[in-house]
Structure formats: C-alpha cells, structure tokens
C-alpha atoms as a PDB file:
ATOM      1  CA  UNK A   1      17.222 -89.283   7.214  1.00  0.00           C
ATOM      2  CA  UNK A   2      19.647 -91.289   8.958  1.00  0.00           C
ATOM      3  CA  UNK A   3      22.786 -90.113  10.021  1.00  0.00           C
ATOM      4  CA  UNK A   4      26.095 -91.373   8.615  1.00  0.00           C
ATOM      5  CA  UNK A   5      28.124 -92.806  11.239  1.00  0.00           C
ATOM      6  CA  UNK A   6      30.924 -91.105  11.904  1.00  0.00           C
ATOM      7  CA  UNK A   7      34.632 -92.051  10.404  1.00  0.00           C
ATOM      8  CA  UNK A   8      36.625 -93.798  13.214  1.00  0.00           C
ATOM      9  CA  UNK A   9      40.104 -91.806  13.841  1.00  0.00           C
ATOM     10  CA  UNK A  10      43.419 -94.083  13.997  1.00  0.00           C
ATOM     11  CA  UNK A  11      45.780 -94.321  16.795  1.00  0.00           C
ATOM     12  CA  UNK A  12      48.656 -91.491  16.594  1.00  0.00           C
ATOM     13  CA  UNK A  13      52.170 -92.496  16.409  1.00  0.00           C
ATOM     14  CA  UNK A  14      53.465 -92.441  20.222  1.00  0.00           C
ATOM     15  CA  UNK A  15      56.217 -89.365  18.619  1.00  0.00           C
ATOM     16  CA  UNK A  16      54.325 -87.945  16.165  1.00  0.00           C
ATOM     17  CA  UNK A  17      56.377 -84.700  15.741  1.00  0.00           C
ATOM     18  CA  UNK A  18      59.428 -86.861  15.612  1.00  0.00           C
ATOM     19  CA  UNK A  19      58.113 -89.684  13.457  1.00  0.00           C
ATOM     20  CA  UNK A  20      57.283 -86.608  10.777  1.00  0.00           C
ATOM     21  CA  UNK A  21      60.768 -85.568  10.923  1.00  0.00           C
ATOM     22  CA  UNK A  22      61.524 -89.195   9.971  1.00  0.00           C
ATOM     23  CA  UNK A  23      59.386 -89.525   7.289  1.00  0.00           C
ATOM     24  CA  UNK A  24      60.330 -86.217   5.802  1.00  0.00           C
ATOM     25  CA  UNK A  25      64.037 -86.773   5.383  1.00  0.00           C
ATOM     26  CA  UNK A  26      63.347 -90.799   4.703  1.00  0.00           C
ATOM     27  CA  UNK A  27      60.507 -90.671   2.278  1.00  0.00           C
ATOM     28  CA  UNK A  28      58.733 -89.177  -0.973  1.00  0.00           C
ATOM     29  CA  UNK A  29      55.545 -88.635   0.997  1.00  0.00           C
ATOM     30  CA  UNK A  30      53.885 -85.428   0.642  1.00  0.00           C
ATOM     31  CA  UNK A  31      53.520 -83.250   3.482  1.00  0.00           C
ATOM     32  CA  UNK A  32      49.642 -83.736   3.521  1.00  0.00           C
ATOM     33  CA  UNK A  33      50.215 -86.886   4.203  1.00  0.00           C
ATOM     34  CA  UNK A  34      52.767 -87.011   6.535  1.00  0.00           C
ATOM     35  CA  UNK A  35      50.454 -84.181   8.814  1.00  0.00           C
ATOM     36  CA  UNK A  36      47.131 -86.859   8.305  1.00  0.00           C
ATOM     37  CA  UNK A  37      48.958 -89.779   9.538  1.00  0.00           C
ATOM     38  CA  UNK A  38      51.227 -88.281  12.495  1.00  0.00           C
ATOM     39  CA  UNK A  39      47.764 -86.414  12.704  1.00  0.00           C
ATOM     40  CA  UNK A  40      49.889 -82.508  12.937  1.00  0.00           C
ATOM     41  CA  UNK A  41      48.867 -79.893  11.354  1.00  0.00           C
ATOM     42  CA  UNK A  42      50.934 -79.384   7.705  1.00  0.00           C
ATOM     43  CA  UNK A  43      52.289 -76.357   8.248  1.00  0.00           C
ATOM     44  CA  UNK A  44      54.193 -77.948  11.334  1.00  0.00           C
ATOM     45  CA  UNK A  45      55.051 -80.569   8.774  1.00  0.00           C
ATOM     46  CA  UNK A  46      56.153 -77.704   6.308  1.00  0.00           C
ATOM     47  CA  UNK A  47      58.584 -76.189   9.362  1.00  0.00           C
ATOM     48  CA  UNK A  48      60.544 -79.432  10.061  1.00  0.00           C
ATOM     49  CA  UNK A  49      61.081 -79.565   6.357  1.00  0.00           C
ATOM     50  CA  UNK A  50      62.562 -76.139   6.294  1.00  0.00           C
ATOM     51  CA  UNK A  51      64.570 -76.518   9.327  1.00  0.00           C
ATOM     52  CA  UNK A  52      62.295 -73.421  10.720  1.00  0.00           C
ATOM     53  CA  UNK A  53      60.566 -75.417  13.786  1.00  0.00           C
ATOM     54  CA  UNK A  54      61.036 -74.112  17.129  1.00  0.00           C
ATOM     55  CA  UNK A  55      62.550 -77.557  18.730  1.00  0.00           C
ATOM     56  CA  UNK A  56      64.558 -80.142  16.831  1.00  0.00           C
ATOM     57  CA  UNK A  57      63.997 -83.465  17.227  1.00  0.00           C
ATOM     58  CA  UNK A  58      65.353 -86.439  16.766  1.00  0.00           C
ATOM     59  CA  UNK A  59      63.673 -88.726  13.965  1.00  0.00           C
ATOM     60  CA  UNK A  60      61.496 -91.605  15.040  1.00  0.00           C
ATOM     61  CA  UNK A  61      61.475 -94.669  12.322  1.00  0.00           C
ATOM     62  CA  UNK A  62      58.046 -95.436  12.857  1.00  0.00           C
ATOM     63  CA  UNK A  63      58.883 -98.876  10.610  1.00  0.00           C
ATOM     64  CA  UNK A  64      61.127-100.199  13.580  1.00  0.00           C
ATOM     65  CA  UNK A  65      58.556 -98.981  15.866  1.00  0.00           C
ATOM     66  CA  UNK A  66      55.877-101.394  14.703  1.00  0.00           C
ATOM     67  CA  UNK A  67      53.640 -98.866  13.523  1.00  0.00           C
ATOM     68  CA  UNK A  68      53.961 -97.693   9.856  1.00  0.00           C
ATOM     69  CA  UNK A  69      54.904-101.103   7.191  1.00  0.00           C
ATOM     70  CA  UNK A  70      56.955-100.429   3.650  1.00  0.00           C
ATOM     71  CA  UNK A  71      54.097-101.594   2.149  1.00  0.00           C
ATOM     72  CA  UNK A  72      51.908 -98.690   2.950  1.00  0.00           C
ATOM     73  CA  UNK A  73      54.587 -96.439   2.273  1.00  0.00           C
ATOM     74  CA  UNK A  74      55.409 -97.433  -1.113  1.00  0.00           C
ATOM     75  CA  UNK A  75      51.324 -96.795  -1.882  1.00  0.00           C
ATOM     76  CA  UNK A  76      51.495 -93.859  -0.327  1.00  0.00           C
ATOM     77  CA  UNK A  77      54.657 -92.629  -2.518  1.00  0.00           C
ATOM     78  CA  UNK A  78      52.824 -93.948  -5.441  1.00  0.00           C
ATOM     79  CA  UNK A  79      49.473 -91.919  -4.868  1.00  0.00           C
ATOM     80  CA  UNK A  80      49.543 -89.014  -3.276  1.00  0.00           C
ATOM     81  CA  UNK A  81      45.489 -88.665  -2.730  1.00  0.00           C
ATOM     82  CA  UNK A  82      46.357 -91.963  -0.723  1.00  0.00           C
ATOM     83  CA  UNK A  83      46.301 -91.787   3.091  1.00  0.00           C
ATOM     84  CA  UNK A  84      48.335 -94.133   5.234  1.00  0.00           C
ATOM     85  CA  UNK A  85      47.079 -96.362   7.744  1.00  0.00           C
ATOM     86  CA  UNK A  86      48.933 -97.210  11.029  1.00  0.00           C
ATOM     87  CA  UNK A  87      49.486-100.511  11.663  1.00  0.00           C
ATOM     88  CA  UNK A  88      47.931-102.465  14.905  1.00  0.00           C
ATOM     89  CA  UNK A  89      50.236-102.113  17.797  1.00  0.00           C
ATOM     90  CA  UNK A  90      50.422-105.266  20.053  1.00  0.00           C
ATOM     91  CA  UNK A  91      48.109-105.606  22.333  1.00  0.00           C
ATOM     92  CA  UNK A  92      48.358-104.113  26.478  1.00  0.00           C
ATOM     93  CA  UNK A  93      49.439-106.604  29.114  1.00  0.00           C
ATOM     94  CA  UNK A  94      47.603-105.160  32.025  1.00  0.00           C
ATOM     95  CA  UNK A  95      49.223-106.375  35.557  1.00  0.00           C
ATOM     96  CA  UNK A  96      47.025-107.689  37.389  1.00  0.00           C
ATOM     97  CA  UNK A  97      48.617-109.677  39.973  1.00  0.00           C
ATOM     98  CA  UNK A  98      52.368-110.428  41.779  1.00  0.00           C
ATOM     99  CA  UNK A  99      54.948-107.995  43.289  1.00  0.00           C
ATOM    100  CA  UNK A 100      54.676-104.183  42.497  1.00  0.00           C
ATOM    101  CA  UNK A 101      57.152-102.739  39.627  1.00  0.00           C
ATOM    102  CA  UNK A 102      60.265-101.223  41.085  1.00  0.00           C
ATOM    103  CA  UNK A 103      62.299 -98.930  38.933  1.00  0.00           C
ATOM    104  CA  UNK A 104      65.589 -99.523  38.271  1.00  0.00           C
ATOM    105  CA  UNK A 105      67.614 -97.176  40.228  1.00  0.00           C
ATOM    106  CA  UNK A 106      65.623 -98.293  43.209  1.00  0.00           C
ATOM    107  CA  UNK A 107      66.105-102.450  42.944  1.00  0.00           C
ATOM    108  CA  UNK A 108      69.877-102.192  44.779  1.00  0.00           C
ATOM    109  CA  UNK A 109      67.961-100.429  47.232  1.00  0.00           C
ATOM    110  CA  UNK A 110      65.521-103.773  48.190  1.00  0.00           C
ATOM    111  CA  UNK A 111      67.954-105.839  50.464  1.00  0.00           C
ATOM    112  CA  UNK A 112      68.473-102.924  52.736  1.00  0.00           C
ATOM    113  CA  UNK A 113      65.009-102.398  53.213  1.00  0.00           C
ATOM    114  CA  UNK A 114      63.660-105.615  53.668  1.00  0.00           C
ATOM    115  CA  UNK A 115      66.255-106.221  56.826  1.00  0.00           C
ATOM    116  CA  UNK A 116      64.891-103.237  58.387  1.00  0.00           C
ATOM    117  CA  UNK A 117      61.252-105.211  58.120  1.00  0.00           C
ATOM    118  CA  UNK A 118      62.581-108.529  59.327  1.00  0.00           C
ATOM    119  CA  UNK A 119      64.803-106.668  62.220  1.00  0.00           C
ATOM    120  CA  UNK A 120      61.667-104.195  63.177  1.00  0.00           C
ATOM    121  CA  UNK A 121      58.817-106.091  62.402  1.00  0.00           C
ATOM    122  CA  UNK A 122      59.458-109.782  62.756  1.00  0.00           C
ATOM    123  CA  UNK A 123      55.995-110.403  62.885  1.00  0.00           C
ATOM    124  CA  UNK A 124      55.357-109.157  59.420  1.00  0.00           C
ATOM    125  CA  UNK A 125      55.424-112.754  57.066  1.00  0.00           C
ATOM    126  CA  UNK A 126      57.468-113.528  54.071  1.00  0.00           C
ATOM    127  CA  UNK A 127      55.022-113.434  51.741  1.00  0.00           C
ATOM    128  CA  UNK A 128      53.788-109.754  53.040  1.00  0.00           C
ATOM    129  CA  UNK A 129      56.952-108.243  52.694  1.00  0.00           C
ATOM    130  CA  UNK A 130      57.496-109.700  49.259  1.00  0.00           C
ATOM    131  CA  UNK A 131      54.155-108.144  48.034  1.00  0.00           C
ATOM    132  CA  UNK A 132      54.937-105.112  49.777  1.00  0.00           C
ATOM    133  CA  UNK A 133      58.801-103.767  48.542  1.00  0.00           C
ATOM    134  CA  UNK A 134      58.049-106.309  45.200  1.00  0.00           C
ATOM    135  CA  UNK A 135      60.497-108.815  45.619  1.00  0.00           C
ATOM    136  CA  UNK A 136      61.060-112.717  45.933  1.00  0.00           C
ATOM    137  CA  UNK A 137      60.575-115.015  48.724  1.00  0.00           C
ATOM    138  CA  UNK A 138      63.671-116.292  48.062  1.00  0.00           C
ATOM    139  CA  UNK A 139      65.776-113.131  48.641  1.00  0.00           C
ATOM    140  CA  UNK A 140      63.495-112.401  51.872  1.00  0.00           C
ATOM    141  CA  UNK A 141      64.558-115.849  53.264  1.00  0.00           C
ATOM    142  CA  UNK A 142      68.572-115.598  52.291  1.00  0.00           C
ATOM    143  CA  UNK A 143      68.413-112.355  54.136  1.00  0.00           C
ATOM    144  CA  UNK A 144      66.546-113.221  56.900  1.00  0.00           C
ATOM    145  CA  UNK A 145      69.216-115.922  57.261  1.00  0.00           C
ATOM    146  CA  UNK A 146      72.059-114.416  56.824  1.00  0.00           C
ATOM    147  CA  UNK A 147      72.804-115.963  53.331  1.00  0.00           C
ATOM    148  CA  UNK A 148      72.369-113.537  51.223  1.00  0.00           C
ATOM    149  CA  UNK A 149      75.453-113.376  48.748  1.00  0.00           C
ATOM    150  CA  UNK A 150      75.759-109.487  49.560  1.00  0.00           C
ATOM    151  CA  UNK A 151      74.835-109.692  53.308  1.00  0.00           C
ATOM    152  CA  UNK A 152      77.997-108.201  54.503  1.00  0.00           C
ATOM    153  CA  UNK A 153      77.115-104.892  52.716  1.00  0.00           C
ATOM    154  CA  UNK A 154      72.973-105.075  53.572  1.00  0.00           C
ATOM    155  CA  UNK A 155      72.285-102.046  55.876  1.00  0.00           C
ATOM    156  CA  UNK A 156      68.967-102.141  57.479  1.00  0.00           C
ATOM    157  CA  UNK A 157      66.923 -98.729  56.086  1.00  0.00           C
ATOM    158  CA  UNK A 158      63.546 -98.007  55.961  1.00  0.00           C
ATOM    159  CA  UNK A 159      61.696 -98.646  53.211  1.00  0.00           C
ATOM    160  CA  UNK A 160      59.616 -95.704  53.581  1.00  0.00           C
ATOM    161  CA  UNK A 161      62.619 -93.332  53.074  1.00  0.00           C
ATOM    162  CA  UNK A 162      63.807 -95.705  50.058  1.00  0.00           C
ATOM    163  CA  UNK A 163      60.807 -95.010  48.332  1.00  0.00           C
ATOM    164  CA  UNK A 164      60.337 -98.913  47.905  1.00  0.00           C
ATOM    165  CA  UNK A 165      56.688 -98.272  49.736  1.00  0.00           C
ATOM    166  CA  UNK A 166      54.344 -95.428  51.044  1.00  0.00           C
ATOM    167  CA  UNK A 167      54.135 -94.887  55.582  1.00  0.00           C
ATOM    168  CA  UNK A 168      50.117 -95.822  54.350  1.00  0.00           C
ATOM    169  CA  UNK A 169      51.187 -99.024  52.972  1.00  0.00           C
ATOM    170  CA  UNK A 170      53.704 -99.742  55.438  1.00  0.00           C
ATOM    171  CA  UNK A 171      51.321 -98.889  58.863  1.00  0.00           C
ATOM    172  CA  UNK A 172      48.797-100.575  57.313  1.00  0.00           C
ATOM    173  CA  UNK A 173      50.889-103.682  56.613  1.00  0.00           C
ATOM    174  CA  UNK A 174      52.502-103.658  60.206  1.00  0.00           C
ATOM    175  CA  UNK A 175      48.663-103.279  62.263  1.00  0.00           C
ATOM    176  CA  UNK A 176      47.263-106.161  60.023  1.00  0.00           C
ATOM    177  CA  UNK A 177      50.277-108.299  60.719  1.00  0.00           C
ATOM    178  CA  UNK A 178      50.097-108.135  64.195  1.00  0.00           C
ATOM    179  CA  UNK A 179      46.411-108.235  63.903  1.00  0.00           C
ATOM    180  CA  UNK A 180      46.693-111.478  62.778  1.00  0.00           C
ATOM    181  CA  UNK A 181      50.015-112.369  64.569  1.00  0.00           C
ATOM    182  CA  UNK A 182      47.927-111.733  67.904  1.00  0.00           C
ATOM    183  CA  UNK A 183      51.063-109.169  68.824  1.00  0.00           C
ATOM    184  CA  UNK A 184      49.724-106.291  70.896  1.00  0.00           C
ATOM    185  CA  UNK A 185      50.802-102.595  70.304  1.00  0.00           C
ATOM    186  CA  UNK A 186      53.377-101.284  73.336  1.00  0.00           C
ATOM    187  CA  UNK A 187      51.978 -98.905  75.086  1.00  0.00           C
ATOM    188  CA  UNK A 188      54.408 -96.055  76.172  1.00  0.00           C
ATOM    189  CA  UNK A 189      53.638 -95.909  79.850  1.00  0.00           C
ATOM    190  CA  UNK A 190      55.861 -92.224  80.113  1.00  0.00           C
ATOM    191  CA  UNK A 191      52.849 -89.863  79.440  1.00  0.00           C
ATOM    192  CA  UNK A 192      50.737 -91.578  82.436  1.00  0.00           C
ATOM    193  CA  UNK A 193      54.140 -91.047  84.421  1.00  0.00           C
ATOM    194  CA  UNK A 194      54.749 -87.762  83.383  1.00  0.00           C
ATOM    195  CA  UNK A 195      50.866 -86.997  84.257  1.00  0.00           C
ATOM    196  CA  UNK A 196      51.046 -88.295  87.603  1.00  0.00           C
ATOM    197  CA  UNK A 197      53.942 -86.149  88.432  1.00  0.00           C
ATOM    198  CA  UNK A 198      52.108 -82.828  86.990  1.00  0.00           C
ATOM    199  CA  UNK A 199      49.406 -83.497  89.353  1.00  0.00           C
ATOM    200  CA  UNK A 200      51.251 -83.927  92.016  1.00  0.00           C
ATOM    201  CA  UNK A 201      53.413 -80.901  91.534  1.00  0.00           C
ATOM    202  CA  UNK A 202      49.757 -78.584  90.711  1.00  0.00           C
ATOM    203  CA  UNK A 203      48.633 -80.116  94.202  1.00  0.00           C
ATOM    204  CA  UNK A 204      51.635 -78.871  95.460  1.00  0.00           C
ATOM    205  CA  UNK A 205      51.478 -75.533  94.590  1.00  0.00           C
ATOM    206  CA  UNK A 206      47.726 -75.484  94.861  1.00  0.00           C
ATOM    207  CA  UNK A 207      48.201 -76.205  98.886  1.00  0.00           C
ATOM    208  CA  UNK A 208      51.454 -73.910  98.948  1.00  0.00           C
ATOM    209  CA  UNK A 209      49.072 -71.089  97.621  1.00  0.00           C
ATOM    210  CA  UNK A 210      46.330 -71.891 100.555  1.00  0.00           C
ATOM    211  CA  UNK A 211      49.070 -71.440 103.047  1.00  0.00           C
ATOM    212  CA  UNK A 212      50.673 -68.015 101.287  1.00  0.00           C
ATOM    213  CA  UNK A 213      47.832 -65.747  99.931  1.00  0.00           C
ATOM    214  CA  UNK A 214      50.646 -63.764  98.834  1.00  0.00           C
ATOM    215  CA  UNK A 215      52.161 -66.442  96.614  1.00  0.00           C
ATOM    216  CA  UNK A 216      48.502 -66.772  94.705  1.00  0.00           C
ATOM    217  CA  UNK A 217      49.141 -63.228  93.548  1.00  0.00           C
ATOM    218  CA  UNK A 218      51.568 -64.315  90.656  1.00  0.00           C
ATOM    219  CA  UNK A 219      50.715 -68.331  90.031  1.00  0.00           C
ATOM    220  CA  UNK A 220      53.122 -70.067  88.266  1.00  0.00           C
ATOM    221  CA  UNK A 221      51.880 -70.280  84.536  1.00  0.00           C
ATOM    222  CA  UNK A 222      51.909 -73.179  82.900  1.00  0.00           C
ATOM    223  CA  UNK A 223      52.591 -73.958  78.871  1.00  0.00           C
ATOM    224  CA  UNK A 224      52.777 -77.370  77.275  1.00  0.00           C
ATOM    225  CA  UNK A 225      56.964 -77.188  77.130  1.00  0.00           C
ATOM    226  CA  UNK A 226      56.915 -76.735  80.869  1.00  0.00           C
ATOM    227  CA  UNK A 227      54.653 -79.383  81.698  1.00  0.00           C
ATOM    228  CA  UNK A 228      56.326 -81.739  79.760  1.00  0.00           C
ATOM    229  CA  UNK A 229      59.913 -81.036  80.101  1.00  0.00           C
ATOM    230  CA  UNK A 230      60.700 -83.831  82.024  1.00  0.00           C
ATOM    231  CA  UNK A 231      60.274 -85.865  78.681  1.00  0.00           C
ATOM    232  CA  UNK A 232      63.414 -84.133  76.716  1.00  0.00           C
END
C-alpha cells in the first residue's frame, strides 16, 4: 500500500503570539482556529483571551501585514470547521552583489573612516574602499578631495574601531592592495638594532667574566624586559 503523502504545513505569521492577540479582540474566529493558523497551541490562545498570559503583547494586524486577506476571514467567521490559509508573502530579494549593508546608527560614521583609509593607505583604490565600508565612489572622491560638503567636521578614525569593517577584512584589503600596487611592507629596522646592541653588551660581559672569575659567580640574568628596554 502506498503511502499518503504527507499534508504540507503553511508558513507561520512572523508574530504569531501577537497576531492571535489581534485576531482575538478583532474577529469572531474561534480559538481553534486562531491556534491552527498562528500555529500556537489553544490554550495559549484561550490565555490572551482571558487576559491570564504571562507577557502582553501588542496586537499584530496580520491584514496590513500582507499575510491574512478579509476574504478568508469572513469564511472563516462563517464556518467554524473552516481553517484559514495564509496568504503568499512576497518573494526574498537575496543580495548578491554591491556595497555591504550598514546600519543606520553607523552611516554618519562612514566619512570619518574612509579619510583614515585614504590618509593611511593611499594605495588602497576607490573602488576597494567603497566595497569595503559600503559606500559610493562619489563620496570617496569628494573626500579624498577635500569637497566633501561636511569636510570641515570629517575626523580621520579607523574603521575597524567604527565597526564599519572587521581587522580580517581590513589586513586583508591593505596586503592585496599593495600586492597589486607593487608597495613593499616597511620593515622596522629597531629589533636588528636593538639585537646588535644585546650582543655586543653579552660579549661584553662574557670577556669581563674571563678576566674576573669572581664576577662569573653571580652573572647578570637576563629577562625579555631587560633585553629590550632600550625600546620603551
């Protein structure tokens, strides 16, 4: 014997405890079928009907939401056996390309950290840095000329620390970049200094302790803050 394919379950109202609160107080709906289509259980349903449920909520019209039409609940309020159907939402625009979504709060916060790119990392194009902090080319370029309408109050921050991007993103942004910009990395020629000099002072007390056997009794012990004191 075959089996019987199994019913397919609607989509749930994006609020269903709240969209039950509106249809209880907005409609002649029994509470059966207010639990089957916000998909509850009824004695939740039952609870926001007597006032007795643990949080109140503000109703959700789930007709100005897109997902519940008059039509279906005029048949519901005409049969109660009757079980409504939620309407088809539109469909999901999936991003798939262009700059990354800022949030609000954060989008005053742009200006300031795209001067810090252009002053730190001039080698870092227009087009990166608008894919990067999710802007326009055309802001980049008034700011990296100075005619920006709000330049006098643009104050170079990181980005990082704006939250506008992640280090990753920004490292990996700078090193391809200069990758391609030919720039090499500056090497910070202190630590071979600083080596030189530790040699040259462990020679010295290496020869001081030939000449004084009494001296090699208590060497000199060295820790990684001594050594490289000379750097603070």
């Amino acid at each position: 014997m075959a089996n019987s394919p199994k019913p397919i379950k609607q989509a749930q109202p994006l609020m269903p405890h709240a969209t039950a609160t509106w249809l209880v107080e907005n409609t002649a709906l029994t509470f059966a079928q207010v639990a089957a289509f916000c998909q509850i259980h009824v004695l939740e349903v039952q609870a926001i009907a007597d006032e007795t449920a643990a949080t109140k909520l503000t109703p959700r019209d789930p007709v100005r939401a897109g997902e519940l039409s008059l039509e279906e609940i005029d048949k519901g309020q005409a049969d109660p056996s009757y079980r409504l159907k939620i309407s088809p939402g539109p469909a999901q625009i999936r991003r798939t390309s262009g700059p990354r979504y800022t949030p609000l709060a954060k989008r005053q916060d742009k200006p300031d950290g795209i001067a810090w790119i252009i002053r730190n990392h001039p080698e870092i194009t227009d087009a990166q840095i608008s894919k990067l902090i999710g802007t326009t080319k055309t802001t980049i370029a008034a700011i990296r000329t100075r005619e920006h309408w709000n330049i006098a109050n643009i104050t170079p921050k990181d980005p990082v620390t704006l939250g506008l991007c992640s280090q990753r993103e920004l490292d990996a942004l700078v090193a391809a970049a200069a990758k391609k910009a030919g720039v090499l990395p500056v090497e910070d020629g202190r630590l071979g200094a600083d080596r030189d000099a530790i040699l040259a002072e462990l020679r010295a007390e290496r020869d001081a302790a030939t000449a004084d056997p009494e001296a090699s009794e208590t060497p000199r012990e060295h820790t990684a803050d001594t050594l490289f004191k000379s750097q603070d």
